[in-house]
Protein backbone atom coordinates (compact mmCIF):
# COMPACT_ATOMS: atom_id res chain seq x y z
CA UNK A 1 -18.07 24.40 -42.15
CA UNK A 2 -15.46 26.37 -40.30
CA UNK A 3 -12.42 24.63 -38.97
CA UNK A 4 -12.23 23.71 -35.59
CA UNK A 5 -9.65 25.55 -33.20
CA UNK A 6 -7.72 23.15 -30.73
CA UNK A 7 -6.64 24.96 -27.34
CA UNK A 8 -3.33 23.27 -26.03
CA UNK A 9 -2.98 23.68 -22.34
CA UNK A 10 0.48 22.95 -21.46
CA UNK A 11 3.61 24.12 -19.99
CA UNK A 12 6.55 25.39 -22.12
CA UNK A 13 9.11 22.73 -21.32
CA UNK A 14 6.37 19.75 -22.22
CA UNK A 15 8.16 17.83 -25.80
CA UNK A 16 4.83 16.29 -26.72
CA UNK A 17 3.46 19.89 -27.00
CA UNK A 18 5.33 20.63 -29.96
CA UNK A 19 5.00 16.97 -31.85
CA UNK A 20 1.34 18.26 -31.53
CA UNK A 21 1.72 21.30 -32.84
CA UNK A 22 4.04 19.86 -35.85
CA UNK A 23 0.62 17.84 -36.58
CA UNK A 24 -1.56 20.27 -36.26
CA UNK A 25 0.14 22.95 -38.70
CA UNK A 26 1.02 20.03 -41.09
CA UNK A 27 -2.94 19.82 -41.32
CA UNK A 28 -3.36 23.60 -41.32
CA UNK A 29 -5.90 23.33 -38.13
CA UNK A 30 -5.94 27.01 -35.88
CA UNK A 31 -4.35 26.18 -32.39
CA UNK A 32 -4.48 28.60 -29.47
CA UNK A 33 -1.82 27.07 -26.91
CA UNK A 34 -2.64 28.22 -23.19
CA UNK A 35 0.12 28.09 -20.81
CA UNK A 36 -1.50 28.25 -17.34
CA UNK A 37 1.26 29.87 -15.08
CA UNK A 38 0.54 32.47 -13.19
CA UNK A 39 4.12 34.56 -13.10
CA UNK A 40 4.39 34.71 -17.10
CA UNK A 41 1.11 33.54 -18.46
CA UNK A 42 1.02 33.68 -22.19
CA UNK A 43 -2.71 34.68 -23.01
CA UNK A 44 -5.40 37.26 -21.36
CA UNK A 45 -9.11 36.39 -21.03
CA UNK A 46 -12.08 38.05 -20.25
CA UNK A 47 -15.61 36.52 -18.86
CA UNK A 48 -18.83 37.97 -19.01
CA UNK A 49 -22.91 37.69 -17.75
CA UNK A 50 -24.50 38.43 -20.58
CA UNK A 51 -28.03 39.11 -19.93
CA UNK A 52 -30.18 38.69 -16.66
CA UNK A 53 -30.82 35.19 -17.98
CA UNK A 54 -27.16 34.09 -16.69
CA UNK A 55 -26.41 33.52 -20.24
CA UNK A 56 -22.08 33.63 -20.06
CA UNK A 57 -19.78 34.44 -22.75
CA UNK A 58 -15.73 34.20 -22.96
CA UNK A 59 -13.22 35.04 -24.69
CA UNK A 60 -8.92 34.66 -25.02
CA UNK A 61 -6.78 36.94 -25.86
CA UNK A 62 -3.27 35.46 -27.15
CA UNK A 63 0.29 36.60 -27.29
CA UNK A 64 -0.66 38.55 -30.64
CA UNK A 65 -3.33 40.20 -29.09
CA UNK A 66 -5.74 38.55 -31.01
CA UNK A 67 -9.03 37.87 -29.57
CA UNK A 68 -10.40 34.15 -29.66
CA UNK A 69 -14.53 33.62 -28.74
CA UNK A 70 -14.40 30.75 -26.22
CA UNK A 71 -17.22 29.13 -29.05
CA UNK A 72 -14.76 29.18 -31.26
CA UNK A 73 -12.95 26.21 -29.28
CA UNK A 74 -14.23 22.91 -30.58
CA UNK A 75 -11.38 20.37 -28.54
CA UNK A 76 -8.78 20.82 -25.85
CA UNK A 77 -5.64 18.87 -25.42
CA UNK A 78 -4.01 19.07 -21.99
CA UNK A 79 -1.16 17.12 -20.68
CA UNK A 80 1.56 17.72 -17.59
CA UNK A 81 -0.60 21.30 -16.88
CA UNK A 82 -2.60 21.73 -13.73
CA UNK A 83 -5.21 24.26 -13.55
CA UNK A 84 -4.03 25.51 -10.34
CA UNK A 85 -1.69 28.02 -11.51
CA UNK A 86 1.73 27.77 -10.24
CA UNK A 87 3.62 26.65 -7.13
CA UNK A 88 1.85 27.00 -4.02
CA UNK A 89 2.49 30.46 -2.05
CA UNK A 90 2.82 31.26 1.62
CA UNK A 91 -0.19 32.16 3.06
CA UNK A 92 -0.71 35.81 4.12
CA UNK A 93 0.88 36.94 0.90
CA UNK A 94 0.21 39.07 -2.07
CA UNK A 95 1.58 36.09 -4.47
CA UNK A 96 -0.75 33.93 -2.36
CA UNK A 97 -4.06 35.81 -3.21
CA UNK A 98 -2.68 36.19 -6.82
CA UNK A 99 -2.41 32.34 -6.86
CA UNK A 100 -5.76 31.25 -5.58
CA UNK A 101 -7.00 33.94 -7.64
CA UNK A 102 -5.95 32.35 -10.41
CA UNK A 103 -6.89 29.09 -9.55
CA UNK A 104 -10.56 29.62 -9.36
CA UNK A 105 -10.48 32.06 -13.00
CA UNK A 106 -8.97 28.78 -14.37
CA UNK A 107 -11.19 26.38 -13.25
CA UNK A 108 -14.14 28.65 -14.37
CA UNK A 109 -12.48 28.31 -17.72
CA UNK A 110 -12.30 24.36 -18.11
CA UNK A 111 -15.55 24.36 -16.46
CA UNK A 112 -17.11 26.95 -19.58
CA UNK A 113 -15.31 24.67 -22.02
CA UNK A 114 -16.99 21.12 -20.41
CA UNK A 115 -18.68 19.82 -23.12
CA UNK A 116 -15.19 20.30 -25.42
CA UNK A 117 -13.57 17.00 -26.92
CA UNK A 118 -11.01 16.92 -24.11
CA UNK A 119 -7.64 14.60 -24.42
CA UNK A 120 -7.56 14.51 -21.45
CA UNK A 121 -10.29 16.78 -18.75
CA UNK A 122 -8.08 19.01 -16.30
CA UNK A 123 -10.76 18.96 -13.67
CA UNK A 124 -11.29 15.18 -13.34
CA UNK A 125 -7.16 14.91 -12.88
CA UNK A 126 -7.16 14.42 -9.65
CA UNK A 127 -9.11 11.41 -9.29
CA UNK A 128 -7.48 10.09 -12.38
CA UNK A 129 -4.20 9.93 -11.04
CA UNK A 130 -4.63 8.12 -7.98
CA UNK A 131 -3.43 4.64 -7.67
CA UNK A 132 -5.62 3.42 -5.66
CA UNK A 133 -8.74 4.67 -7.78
CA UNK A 134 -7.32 3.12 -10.98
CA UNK A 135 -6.41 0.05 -9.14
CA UNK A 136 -10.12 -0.89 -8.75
CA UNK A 137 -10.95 -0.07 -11.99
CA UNK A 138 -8.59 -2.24 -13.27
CA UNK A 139 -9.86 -5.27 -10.89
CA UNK A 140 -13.69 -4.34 -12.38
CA UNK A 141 -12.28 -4.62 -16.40
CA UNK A 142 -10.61 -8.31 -15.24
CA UNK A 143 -6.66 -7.65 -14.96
CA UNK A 144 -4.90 -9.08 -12.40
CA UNK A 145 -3.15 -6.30 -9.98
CA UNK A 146 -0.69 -7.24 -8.00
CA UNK A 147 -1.56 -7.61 -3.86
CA UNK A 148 -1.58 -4.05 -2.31
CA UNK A 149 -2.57 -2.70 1.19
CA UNK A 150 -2.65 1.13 2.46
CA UNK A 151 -2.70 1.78 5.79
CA UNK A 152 -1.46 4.26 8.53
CA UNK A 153 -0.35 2.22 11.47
CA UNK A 154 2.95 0.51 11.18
CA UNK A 155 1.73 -2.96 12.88
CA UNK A 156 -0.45 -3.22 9.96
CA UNK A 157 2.18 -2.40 7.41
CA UNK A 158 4.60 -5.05 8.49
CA UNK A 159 1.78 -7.55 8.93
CA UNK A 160 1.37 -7.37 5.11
CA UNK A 161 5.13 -7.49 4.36
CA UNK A 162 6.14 -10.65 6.61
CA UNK A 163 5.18 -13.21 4.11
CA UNK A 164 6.94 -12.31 1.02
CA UNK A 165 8.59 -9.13 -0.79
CA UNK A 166 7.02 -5.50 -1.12
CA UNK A 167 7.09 -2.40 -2.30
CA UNK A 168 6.79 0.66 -1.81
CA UNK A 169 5.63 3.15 -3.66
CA UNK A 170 3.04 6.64 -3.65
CA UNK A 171 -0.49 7.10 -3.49
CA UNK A 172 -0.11 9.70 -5.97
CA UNK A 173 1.81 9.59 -9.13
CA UNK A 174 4.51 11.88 -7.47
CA UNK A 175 4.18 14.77 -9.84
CA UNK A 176 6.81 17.63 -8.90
CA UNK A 177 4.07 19.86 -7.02
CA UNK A 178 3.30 17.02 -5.16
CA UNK A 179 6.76 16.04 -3.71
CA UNK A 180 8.63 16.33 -0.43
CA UNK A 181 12.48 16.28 -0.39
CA UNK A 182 12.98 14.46 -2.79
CA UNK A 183 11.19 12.56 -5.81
CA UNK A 184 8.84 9.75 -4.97
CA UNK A 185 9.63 6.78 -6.53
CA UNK A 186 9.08 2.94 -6.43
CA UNK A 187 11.62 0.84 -3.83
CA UNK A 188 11.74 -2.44 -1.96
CA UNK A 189 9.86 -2.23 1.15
CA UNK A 190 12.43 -2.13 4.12
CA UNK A 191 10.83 -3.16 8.24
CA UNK A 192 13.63 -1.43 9.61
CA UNK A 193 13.03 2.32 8.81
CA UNK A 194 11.57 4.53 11.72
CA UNK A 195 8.40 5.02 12.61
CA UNK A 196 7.08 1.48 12.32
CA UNK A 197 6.71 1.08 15.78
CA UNK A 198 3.28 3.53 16.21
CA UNK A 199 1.28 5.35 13.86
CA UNK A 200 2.62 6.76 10.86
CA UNK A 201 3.14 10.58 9.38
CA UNK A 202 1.38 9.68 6.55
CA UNK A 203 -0.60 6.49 4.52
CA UNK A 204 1.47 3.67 3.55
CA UNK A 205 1.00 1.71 0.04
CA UNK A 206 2.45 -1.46 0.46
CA UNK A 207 2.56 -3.88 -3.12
CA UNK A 208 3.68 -6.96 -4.11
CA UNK A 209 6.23 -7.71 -6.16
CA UNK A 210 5.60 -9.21 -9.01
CA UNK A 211 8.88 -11.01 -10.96
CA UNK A 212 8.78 -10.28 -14.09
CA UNK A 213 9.51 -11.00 -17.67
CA UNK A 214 9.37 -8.09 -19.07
CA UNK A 215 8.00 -4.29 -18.40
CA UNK A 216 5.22 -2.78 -20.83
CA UNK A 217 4.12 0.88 -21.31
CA UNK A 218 1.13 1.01 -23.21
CA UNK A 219 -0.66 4.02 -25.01
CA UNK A 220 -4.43 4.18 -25.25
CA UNK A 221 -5.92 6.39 -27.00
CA UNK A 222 -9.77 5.91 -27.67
CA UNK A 223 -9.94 2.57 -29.27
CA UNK A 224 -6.09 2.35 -30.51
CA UNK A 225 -3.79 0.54 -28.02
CA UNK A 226 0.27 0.90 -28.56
CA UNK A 227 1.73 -1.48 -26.78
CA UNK A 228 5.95 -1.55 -26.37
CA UNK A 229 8.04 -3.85 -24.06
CA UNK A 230 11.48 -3.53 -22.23
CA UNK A 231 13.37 -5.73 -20.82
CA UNK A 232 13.86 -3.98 -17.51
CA UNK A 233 14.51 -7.13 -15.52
CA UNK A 234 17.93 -8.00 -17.33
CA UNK A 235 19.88 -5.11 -15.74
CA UNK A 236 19.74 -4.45 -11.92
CA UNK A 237 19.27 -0.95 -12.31
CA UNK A 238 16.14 -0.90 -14.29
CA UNK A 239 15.01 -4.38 -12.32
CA UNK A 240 12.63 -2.15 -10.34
CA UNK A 241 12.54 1.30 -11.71
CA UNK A 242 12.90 1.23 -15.40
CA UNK A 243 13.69 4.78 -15.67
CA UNK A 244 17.21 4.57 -16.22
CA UNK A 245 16.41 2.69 -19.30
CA UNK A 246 18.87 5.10 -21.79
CA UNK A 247 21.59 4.78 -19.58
CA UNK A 248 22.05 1.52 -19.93
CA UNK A 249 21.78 0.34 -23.46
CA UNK A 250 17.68 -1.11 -23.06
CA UNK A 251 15.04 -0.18 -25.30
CA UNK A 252 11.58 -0.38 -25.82
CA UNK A 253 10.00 -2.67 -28.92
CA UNK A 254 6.65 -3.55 -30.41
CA UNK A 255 4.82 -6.47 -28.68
CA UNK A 256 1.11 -7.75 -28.85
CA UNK A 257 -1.13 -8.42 -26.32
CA UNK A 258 -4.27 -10.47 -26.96
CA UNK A 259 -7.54 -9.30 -27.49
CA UNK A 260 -8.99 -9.49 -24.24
CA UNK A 261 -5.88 -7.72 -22.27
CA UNK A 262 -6.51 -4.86 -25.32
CA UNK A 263 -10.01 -4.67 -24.48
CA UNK A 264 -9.68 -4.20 -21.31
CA UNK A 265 -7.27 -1.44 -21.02
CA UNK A 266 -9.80 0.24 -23.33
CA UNK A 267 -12.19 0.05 -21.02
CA UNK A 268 -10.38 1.07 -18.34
CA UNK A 269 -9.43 4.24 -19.65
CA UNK A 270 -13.36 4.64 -20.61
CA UNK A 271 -14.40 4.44 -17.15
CA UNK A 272 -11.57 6.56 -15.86
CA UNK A 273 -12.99 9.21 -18.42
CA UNK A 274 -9.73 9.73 -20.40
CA UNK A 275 -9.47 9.71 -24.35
CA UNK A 276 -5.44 9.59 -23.83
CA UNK A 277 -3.16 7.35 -21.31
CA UNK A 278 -0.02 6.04 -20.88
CA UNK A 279 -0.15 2.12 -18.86
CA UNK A 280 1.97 0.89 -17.20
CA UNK A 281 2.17 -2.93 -16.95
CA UNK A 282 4.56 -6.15 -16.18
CA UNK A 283 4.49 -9.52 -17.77
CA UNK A 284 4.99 -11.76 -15.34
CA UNK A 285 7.35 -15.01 -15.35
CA UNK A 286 3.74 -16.86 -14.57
CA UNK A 287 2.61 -15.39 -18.28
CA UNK A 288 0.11 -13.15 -16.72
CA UNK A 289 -0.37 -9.27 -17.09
CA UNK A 290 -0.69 -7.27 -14.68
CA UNK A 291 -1.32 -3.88 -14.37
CA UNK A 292 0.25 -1.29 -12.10
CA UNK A 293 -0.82 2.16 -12.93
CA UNK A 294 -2.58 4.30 -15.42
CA UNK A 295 -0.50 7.92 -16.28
CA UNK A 296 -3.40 10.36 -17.65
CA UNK A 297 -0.72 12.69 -18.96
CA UNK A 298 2.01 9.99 -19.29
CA UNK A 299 4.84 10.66 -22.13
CA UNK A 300 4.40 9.02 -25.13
CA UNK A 301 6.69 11.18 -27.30
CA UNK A 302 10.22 8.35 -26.82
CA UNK A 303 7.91 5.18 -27.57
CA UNK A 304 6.72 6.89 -30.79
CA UNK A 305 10.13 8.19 -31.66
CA UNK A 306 11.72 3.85 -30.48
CA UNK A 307 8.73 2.20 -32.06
CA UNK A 308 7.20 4.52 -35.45
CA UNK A 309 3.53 4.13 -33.35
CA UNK A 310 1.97 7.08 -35.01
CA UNK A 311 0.37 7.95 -31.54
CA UNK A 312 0.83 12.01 -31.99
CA UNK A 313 -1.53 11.47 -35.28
CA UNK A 314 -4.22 9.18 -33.54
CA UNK A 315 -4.35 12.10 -30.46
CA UNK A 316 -4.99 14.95 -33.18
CA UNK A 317 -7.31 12.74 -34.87
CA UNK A 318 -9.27 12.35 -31.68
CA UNK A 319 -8.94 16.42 -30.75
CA UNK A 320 -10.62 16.69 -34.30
CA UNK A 321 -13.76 14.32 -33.70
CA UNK A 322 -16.83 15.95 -32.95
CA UNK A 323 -18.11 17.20 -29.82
């Protein structure tokens, strides 16, 4: 039987891409690793109508100039890459037509490669990644979910904050084509800033906090859950935003969740569609789990390297199932 060929579609700067590749060449499996920028793209393509029938073919053409049939692509592993080429241009522009351009060549390519293993599929990444999607999801598998609210008029935002403390965080997950100013990140919900007073700029998501014991990030990936813990809430810089985690001497450890929380973050990730995800949960001081938000392309490569999960081997193991 001949080998299967895994496509990587990722940007150069992306760690976990080369853990994956590590894997892969330690098994000798053919990889074809698509980097979908538009100013220095690092493969060629060509599509084709074969016959009045509609019947399409493709193929890639990589670095080496070696030319790759699009049947020869039996999985695709994609994390931190969009499909829509680049930065956003300036209307009116040549880089602009160049961009959409591009956008729609690479869609038509995810879309001809469908039916692929996919860990996880670039087209459905939109929905995956929004909060409020996941949070439903999450209510339908049986976690608890904190107390949340959305809305666009201020009256209605400090309605829900008047009887206890918020947060406030983004709709989306804040990814860096997605930000304003600055980066969007989780903070304590404030009824002083501007605005509040009318309608606002743009929706509002409004949470409640949730004190904690402990923080969890969680890796799913098919049926094998990775669960690690860190005790953000003993240092008031990581109480809220545990990012800062290496800066000031916390770590993340193995824990164990019971059956039924493992289950269900399983099946979360099933009806999201993903194969691969990153969770992130609290433990509350109540003994309850709650979840917060699912990452579809979340890092997993410093809880592998902290913990000895083998979580790069049970990906490539799942880019390797059949179709």
């Amino acid at each position: 039987m001949t080998r299967p060929v895994v496509a990587l579609v990722s940007e150069d700067s992306d760690l976990n891409l080369y853990l994956v590749t590590q894997v892969l060449q330690h098994r000798r499996v053919p990889y074809l690793w698509i980097d979908p920028v538009v100013e220095d793209r690092n493969f060629d393509f060509r599509f084709a109508v074969s016959d009045h029938r509609g019947n399409c073919a493709g193929e890639m053409i990589d670095a080496r100039g070696e030319v790759l049939p699009l049947g020869s692509i039996r999985s695709v592993w994609s994390r931190g890459a969009s499909y829509f080429g680049g930065l956003t241009t300036r209307p009116g522009t040549s880089a602009n037509l160049v961009h959409y351009e591009s956008i729609y060549a690479y869609e038509y390519l995810w879309w001809m490669l469908r039916d692929r293993v996919w860990v996880n599929p670039i087209l459905g990444n939109r929905v995956f990644c929004n909060r409020l999607v996941q949070t439903q999801i999450a209510v339908q598998c049986g976690m608890d979910v904190p107390r949340q609210m959305v809305a666009t008029r201020g009256q209605d935002v400090l309605a829900f904050a008047h009887d206890g403390r918020r947060i406030i965080k983004g709709i989306s997950q804040g990814g860096y084509r997605e930000t304003g100013p600055r980066q969007i990140k989780t903070e304590y919900f404030r009824d002083d800033g501007p605005g509040l007073d009318g309608r606002l700029a743009a929706p509002v998501l409004l949470q409640e906090y949730i004190e904690k014991d402990h923080e969890l990030r969680v890796v799913v990936v098919g049926e094998s859950v990775y669960a690690a813990a860190i005790d953000s809430a003993k240092n008031e810089a990581t109480a809220l935003d545990s990012r800062l985690w290496n800066q000031v001497g916390l770590t993340y450890y193995r824990v164990k969740l019971a059956d039924a929380e493992r289950e269900a973050l399983v099946d979360i990730n099933r009806r999201l569609g993903l194969v691969y995800s990153s969770v992130d949960l609290v433990r509350g001081l109540d003994g309850k789990l709650y979840f917060l938000e699912v990452n579809p392309a979340g890092q997993w490569s410093f809880i592998e390297m902290l913990t000895g999960f083998p979580i790069t081997e049970r990906i490539v193991e799942a880019l390797l199932e059949e179709a």
